[in-house]
C-alpha atoms as a PDB file:
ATOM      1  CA  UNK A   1       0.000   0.000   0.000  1.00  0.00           C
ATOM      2  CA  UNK A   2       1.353   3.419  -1.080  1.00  0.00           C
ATOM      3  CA  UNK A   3       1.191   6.038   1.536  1.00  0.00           C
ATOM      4  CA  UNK A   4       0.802   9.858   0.475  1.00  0.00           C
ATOM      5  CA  UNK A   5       3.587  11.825   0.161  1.00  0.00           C
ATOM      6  CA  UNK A   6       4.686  14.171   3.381  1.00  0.00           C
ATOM      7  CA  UNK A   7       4.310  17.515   2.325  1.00  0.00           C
ATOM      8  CA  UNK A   8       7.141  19.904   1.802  1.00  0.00           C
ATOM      9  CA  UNK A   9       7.589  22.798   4.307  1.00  0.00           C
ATOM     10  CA  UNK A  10       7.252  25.271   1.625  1.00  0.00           C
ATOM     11  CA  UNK A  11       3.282  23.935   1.314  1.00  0.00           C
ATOM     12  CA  UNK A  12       2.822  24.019   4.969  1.00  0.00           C
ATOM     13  CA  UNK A  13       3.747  27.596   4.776  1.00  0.00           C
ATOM     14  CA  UNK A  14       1.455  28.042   1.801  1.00  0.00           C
ATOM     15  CA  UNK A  15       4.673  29.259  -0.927  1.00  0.00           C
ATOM     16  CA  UNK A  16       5.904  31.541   1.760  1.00  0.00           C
ATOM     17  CA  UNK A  17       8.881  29.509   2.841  1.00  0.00           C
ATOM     18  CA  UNK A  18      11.569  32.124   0.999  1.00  0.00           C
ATOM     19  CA  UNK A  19       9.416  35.484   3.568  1.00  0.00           C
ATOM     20  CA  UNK A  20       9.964  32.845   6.094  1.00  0.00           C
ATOM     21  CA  UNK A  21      14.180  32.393   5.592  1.00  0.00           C
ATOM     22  CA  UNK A  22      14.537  35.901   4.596  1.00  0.00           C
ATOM     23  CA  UNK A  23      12.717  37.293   8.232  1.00  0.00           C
ATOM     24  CA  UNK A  24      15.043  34.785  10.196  1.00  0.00           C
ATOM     25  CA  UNK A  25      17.991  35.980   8.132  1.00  0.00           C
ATOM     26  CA  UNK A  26      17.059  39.222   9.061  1.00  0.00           C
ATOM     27  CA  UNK A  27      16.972  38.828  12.946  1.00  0.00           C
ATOM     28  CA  UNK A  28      19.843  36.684  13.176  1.00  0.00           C
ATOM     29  CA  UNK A  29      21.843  39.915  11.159  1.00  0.00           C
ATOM     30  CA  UNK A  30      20.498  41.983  13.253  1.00  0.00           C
ATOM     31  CA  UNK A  31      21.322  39.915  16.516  1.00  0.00           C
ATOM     32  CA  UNK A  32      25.163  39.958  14.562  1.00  0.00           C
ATOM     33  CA  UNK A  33      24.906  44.249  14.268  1.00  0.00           C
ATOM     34  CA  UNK A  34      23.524  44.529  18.039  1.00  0.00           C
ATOM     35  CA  UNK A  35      26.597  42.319  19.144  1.00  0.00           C
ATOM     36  CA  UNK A  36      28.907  44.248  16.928  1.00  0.00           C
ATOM     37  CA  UNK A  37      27.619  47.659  18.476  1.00  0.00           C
ATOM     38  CA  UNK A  38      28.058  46.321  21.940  1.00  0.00           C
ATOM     39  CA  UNK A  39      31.202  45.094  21.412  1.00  0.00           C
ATOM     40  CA  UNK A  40      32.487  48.643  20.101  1.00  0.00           C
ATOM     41  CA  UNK A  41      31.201  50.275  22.829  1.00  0.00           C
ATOM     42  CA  UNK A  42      33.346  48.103  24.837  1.00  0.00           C
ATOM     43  CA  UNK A  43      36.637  48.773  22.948  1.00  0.00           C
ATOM     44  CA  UNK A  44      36.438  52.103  23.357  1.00  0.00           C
ATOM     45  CA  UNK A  45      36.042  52.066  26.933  1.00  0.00           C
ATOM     46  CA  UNK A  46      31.959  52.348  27.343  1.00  0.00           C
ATOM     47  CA  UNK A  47      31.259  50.488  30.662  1.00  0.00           C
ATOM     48  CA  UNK A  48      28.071  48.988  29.708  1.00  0.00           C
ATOM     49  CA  UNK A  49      25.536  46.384  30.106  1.00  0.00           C
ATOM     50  CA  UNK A  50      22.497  44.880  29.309  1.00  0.00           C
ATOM     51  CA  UNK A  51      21.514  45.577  33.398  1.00  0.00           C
ATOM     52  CA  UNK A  52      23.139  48.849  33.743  1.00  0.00           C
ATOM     53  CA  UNK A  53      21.440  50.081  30.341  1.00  0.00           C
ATOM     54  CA  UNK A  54      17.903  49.351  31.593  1.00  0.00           C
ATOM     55  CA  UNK A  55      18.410  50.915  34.630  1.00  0.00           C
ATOM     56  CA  UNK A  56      19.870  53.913  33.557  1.00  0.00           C
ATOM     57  CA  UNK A  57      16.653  54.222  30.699  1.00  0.00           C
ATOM     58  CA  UNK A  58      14.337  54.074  33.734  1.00  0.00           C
ATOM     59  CA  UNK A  59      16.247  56.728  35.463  1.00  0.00           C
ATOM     60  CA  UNK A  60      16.243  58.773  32.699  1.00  0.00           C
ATOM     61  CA  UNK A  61      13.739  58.309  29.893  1.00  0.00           C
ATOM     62  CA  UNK A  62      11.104  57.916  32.700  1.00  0.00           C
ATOM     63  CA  UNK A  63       7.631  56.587  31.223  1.00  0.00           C
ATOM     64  CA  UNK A  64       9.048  57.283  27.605  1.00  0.00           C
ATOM     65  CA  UNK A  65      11.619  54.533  28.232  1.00  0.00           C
ATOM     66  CA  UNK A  66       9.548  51.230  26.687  1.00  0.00           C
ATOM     67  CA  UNK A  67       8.066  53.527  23.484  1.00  0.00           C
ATOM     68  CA  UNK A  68      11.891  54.562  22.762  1.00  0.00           C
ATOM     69  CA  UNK A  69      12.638  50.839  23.459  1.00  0.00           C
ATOM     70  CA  UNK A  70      10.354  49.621  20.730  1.00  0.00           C
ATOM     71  CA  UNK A  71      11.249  52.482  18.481  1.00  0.00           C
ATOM     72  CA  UNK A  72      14.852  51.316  18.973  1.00  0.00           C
ATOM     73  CA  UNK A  73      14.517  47.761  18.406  1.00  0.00           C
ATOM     74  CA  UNK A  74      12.408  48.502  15.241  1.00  0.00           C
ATOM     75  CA  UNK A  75      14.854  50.513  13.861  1.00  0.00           C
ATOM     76  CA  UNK A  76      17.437  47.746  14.619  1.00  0.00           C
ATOM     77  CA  UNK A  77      15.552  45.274  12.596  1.00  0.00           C
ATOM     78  CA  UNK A  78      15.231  47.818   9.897  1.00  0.00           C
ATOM     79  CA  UNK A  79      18.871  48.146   9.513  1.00  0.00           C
ATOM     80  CA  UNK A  80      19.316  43.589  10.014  1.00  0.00           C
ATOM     81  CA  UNK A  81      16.360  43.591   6.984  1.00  0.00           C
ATOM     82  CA  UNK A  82      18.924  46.614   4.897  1.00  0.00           C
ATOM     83  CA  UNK A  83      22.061  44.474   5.925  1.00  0.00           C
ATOM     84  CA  UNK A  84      20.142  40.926   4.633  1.00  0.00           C
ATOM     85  CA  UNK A  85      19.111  42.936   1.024  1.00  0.00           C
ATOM     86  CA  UNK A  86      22.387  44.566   0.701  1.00  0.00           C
ATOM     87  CA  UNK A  87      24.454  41.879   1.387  1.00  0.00           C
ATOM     88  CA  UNK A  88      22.298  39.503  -0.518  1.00  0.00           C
ATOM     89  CA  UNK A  89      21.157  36.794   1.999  1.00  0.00           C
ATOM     90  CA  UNK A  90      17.902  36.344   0.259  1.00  0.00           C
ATOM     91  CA  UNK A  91      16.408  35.566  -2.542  1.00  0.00           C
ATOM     92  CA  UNK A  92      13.158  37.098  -1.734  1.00  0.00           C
ATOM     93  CA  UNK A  93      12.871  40.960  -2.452  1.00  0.00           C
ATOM     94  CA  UNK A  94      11.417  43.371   0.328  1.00  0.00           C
ATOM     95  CA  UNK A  95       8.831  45.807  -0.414  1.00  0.00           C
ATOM     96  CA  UNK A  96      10.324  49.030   1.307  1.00  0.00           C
ATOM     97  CA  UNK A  97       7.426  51.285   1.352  1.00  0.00           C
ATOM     98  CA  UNK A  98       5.335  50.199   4.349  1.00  0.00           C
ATOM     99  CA  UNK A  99       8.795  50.733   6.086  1.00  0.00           C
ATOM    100  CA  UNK A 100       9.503  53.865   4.609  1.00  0.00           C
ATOM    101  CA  UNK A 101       6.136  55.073   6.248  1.00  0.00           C
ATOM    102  CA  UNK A 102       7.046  53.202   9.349  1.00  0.00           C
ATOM    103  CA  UNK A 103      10.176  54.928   9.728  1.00  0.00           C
ATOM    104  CA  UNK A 104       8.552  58.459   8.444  1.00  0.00           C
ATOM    105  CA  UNK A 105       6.145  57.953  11.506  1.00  0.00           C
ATOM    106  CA  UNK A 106       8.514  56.956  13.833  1.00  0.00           C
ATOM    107  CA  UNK A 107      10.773  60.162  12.834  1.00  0.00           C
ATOM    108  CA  UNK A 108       7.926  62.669  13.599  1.00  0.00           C
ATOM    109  CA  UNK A 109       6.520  61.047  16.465  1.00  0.00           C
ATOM    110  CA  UNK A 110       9.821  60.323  18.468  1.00  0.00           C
ATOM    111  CA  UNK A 111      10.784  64.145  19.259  1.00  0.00           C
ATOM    112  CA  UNK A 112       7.355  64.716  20.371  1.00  0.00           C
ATOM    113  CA  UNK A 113       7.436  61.598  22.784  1.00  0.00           C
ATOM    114  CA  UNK A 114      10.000  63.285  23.911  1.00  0.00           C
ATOM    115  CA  UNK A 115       8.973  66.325  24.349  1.00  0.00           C
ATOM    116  CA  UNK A 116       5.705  65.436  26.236  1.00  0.00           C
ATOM    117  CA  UNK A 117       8.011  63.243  28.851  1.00  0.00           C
ATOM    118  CA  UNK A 118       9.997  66.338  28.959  1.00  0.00           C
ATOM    119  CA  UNK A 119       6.923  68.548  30.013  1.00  0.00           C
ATOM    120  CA  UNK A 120       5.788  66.436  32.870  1.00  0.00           C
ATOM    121  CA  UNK A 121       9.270  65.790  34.148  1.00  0.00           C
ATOM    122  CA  UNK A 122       9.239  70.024  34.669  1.00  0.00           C
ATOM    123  CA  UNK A 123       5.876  70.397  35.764  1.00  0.00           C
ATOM    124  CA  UNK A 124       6.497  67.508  38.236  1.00  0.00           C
ATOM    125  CA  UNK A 125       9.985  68.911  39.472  1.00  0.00           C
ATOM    126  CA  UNK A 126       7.858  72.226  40.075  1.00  0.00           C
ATOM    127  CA  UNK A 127       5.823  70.240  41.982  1.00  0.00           C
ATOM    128  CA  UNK A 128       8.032  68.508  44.087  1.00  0.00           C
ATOM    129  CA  UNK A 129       9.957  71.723  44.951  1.00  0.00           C
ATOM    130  CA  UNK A 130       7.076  74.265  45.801  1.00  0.00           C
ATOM    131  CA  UNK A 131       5.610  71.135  47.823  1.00  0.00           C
ATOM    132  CA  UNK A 132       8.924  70.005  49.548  1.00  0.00           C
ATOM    133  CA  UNK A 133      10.206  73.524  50.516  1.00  0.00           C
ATOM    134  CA  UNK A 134      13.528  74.446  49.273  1.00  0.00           C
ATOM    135  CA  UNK A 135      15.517  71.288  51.291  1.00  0.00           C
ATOM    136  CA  UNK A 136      18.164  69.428  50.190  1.00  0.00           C
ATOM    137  CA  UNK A 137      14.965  66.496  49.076  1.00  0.00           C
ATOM    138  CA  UNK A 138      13.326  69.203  47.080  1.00  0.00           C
ATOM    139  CA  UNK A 139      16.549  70.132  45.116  1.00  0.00           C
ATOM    140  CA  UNK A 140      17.141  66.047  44.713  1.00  0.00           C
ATOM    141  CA  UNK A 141      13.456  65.989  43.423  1.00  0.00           C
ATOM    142  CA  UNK A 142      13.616  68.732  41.089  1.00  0.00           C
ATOM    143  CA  UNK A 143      17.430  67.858  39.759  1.00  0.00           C
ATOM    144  CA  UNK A 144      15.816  63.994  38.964  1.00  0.00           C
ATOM    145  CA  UNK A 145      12.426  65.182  36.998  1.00  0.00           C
ATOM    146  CA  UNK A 146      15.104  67.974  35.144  1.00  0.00           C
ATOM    147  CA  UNK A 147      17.572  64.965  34.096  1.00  0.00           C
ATOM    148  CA  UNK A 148      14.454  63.118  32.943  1.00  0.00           C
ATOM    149  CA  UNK A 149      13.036  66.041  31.058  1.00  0.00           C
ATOM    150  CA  UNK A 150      16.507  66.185  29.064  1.00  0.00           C
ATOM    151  CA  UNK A 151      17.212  62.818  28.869  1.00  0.00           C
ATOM    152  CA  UNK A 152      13.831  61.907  26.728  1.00  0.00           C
ATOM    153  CA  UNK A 153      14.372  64.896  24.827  1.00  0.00           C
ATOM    154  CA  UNK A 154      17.792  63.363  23.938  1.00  0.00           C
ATOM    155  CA  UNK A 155      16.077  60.310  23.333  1.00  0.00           C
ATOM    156  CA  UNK A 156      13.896  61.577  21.227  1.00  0.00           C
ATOM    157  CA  UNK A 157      15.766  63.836  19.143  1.00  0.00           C
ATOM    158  CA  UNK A 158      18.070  60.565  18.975  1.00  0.00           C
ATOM    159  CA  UNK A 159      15.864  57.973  17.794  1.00  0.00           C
ATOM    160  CA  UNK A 160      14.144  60.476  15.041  1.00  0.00           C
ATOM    161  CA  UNK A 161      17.520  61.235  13.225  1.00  0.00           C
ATOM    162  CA  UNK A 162      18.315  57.405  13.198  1.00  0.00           C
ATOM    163  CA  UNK A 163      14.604  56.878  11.434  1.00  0.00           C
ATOM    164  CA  UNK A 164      15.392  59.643   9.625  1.00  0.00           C
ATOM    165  CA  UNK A 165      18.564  58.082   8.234  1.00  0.00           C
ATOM    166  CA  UNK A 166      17.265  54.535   7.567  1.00  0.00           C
ATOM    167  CA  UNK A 167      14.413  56.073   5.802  1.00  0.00           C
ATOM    168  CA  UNK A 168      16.716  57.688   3.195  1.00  0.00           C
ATOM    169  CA  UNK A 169      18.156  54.634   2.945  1.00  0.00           C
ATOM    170  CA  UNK A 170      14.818  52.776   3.089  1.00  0.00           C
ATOM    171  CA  UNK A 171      13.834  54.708   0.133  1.00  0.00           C
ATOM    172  CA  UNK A 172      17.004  55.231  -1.591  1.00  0.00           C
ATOM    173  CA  UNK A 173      16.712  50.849  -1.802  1.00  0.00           C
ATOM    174  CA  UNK A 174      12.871  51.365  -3.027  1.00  0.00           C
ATOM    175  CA  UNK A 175      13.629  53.702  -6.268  1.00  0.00           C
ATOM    176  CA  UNK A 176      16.384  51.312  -7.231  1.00  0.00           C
ATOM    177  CA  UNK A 177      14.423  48.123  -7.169  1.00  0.00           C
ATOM    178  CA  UNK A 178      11.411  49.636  -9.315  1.00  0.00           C
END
């Protein structure tokens, strides 16, 4: 008796087994670039770690700290998916303008994230010092909320002209494939 044949992955995954390769290609490069970054940092002296990174987001990004999280680890994928087309890891060709809006978005939004954060961080270190006095805790309070305020405006200002730059590059790849 003949048994059917086992179907091929690429069936399971309805013809999409190429999108499939090409999106682990892309994390694993991007895995490769985050190393690579991390590794710099540490040749030139940057005392840093996964740890002491969070931390130091938390004491000075404040609530903003997980949105410029996920806005950095999107535009860290971007540049793994720019690495896997450039480098030619894949067969299967990326349509760059739902990223190229992603990335436009993220640009505009990112300085105003930052901004916001920055406008409660004053209005709370006002707070804390007409409330505390003028003590030694009320100068601690305000000095913390005015290190927030600049730190997500750095933040933000930092994260828009990366989007900013892997856009151009985003669409720079579109026009060329078309």
């Amino acid at each position: 008796m003949n048994a059917a044949p086992l179907p091929s992955i690429d069936t399971i995954l309805g013809g999409r087994l190429g999108l499939v390769l090409r999106e682990i290609d892309t994390v694993i490069t991007t895995a490769i670039l985050t190393v690579a970054v991390y590794l710099t940092l540490l040749l030139l002296g940057v005392k840093v770690s996964p740890l002491t990174a969070a931390q130091k987001a938390s004491e000075f990004l404040g609530a903003t700290g997980p949105v410029f999280l996920v806005a950095a680890l999107f535009l860290a994928w971007v540049a793994g998916a720019l690495a896997v087309e450039v480098l030619g890891l894949s067969t299967v060709p990326r349509h760059w303008a739902p990223l190229a809006a992603a990335l436009f978005y993220v640009e505009n939004a990112a300085p105003f994230v930052g901004l916001l954060e920055c406008f409660i961080s004053i209005v709370s270190a006002l707070l804390a010092y007409s409330a505390a006095g003028s003590g030694p805790q009320a100068q601690s309070a305000m000095l913390a909320n005015i290190a927030i305020a600049l730190g997500a405006s750095a933040a933000g200002c930092f994260i828009a002209l990366c989007a900013h730059s892997l856009k151009a590059l985003v669409v720079y790849r579109e026009s060329r494939t078309r």
